[in-house]
N, C-alpha and C. Protein backbone atom coordinates (compact mmCIF):
# COMPACT_ATOMS: atom_id res chain seq x y z
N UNK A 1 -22.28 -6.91 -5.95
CA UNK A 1 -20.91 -6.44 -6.18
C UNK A 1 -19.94 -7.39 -5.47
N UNK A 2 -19.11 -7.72 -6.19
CA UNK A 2 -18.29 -8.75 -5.76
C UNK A 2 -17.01 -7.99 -4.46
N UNK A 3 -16.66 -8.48 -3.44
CA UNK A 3 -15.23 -7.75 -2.55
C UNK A 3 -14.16 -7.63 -2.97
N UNK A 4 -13.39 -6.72 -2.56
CA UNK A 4 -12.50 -7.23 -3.66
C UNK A 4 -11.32 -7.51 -2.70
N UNK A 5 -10.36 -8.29 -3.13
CA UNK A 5 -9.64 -9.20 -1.98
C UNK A 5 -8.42 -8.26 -1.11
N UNK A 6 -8.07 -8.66 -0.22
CA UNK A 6 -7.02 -8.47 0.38
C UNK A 6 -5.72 -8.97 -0.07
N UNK A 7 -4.59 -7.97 -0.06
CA UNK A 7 -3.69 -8.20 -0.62
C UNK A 7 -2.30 -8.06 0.33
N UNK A 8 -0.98 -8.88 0.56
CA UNK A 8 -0.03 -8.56 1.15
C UNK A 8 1.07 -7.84 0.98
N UNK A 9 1.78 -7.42 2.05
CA UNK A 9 2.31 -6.05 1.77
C UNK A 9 3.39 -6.50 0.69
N UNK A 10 4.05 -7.88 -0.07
CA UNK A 10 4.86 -8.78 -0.74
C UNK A 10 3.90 -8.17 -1.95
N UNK A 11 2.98 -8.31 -2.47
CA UNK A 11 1.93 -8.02 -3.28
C UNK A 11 2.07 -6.73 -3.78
N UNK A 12 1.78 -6.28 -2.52
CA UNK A 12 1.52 -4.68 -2.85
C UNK A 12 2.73 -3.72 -3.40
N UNK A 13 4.22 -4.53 -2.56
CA UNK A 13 5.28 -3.89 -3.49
C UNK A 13 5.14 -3.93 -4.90
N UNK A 14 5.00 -5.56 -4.79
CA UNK A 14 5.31 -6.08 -6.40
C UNK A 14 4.69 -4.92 -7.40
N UNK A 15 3.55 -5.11 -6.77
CA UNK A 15 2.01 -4.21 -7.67
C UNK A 15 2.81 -2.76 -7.97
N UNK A 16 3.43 -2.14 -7.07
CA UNK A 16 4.15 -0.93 -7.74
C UNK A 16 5.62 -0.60 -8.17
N UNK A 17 6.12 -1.68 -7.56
CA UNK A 17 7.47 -1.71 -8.58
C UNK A 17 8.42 -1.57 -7.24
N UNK A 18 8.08 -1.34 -5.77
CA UNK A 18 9.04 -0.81 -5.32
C UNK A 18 9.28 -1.87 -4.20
N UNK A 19 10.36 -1.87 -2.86
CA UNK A 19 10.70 -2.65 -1.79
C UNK A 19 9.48 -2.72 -0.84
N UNK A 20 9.81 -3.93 0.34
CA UNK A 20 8.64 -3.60 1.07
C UNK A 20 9.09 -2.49 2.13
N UNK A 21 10.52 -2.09 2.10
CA UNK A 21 10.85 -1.37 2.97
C UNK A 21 10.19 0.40 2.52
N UNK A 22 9.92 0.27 1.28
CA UNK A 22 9.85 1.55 0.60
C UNK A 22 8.42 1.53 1.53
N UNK A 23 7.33 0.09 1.43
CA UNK A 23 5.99 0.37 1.60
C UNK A 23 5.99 0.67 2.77
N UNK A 24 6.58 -0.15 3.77
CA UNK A 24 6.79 0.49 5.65
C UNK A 24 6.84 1.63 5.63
N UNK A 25 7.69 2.95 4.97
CA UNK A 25 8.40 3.73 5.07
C UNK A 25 6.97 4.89 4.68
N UNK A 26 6.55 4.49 3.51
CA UNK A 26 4.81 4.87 2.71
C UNK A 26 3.77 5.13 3.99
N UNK A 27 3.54 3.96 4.70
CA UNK A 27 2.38 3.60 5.56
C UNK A 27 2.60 4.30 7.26
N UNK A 28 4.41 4.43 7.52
CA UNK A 28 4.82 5.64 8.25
C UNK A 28 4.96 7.30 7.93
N UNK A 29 5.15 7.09 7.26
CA UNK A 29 5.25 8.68 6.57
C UNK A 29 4.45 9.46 5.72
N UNK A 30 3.74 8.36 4.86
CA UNK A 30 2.70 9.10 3.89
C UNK A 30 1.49 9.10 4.06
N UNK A 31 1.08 8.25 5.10
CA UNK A 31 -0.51 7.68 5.15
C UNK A 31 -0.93 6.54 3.88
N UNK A 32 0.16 5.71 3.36
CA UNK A 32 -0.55 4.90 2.88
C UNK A 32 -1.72 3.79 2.61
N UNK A 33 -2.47 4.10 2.66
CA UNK A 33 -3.77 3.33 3.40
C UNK A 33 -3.35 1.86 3.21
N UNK A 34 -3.28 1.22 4.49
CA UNK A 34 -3.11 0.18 5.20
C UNK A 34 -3.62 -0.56 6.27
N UNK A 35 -3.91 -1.47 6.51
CA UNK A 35 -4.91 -2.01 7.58
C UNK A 35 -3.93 -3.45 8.61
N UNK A 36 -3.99 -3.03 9.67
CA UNK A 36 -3.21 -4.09 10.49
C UNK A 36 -3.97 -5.48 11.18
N UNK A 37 -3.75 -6.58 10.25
CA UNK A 37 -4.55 -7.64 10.64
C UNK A 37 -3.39 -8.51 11.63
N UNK A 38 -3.57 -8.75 13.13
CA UNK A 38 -2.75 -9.33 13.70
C UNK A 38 -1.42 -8.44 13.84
N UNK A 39 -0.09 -9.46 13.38
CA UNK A 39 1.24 -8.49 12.64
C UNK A 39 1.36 -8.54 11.33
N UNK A 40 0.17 -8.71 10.68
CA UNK A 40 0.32 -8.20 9.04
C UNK A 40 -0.67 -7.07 8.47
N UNK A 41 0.24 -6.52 7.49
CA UNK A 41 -0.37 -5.76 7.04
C UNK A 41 -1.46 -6.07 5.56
N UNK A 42 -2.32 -5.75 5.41
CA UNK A 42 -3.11 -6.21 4.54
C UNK A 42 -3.17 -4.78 3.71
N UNK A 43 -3.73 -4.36 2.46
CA UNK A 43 -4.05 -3.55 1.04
C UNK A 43 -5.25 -4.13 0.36
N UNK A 44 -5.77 -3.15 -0.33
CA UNK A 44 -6.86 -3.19 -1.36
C UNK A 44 -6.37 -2.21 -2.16
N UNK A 45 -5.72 -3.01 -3.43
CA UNK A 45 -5.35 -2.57 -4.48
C UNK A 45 -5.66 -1.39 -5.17
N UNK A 46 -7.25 -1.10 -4.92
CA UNK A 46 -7.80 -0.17 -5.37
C UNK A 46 -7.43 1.48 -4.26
N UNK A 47 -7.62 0.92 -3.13
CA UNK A 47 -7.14 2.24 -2.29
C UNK A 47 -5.68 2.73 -2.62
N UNK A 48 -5.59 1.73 -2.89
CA UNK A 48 -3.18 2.40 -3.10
C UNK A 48 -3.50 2.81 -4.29
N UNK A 49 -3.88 2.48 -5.24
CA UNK A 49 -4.38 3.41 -6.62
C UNK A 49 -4.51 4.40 -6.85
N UNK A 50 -6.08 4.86 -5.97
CA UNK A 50 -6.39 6.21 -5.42
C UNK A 50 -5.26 6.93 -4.85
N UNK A 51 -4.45 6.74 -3.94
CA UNK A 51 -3.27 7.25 -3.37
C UNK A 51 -2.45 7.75 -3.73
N UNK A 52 -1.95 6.32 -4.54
CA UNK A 52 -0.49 7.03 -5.70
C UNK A 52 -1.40 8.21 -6.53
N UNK A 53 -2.06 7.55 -7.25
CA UNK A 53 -3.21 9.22 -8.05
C UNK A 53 -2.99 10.49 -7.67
N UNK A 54 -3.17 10.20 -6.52
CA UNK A 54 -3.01 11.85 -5.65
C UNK A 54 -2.29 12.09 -6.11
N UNK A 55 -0.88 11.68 -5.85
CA UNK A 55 0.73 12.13 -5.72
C UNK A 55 1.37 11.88 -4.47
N UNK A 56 0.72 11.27 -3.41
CA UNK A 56 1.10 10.93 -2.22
C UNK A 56 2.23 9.97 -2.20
N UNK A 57 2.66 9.61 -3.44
CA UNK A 57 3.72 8.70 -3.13
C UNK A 57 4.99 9.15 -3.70
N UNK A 58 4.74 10.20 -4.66
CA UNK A 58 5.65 11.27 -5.10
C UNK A 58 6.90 11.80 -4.07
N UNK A 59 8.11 12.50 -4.45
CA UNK A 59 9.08 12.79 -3.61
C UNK A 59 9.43 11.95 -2.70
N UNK A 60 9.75 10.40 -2.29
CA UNK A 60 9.37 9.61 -1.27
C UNK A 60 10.98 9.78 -0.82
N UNK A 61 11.54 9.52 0.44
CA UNK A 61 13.03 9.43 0.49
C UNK A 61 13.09 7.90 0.20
């Protein structure tokens, strides 16, 4: 099975349409699954997937 890559939080907006301030705001408030490498934040595309799915990203301020 191949890994599947790490992605930046620049990325990860793009990937859903929204700011990176929206994603800070996600990863404080919603539990966006996020991983702190150094001072960056890293994603796996597939976990924020699962997430939004829920509805966890629903109602956001």
């Amino acid at each position: 099975m191949k890994n599947e890559p790490w992605v930046s939080l620049e990325e990860i907006a793009m990937h859903l349409g929204v700011s990176k301030d929206t994603v800070h705001r996600w990863i404080r408030r919603r539990g966006m699954p996020a991983h702190k490498v150094g001072r960056l934040w890293k994603f796996q595309v597939s976990e924020v997937n699962t997430w939004v799915r829920t509805g966890r990203a629903e109602n956001s301020e």
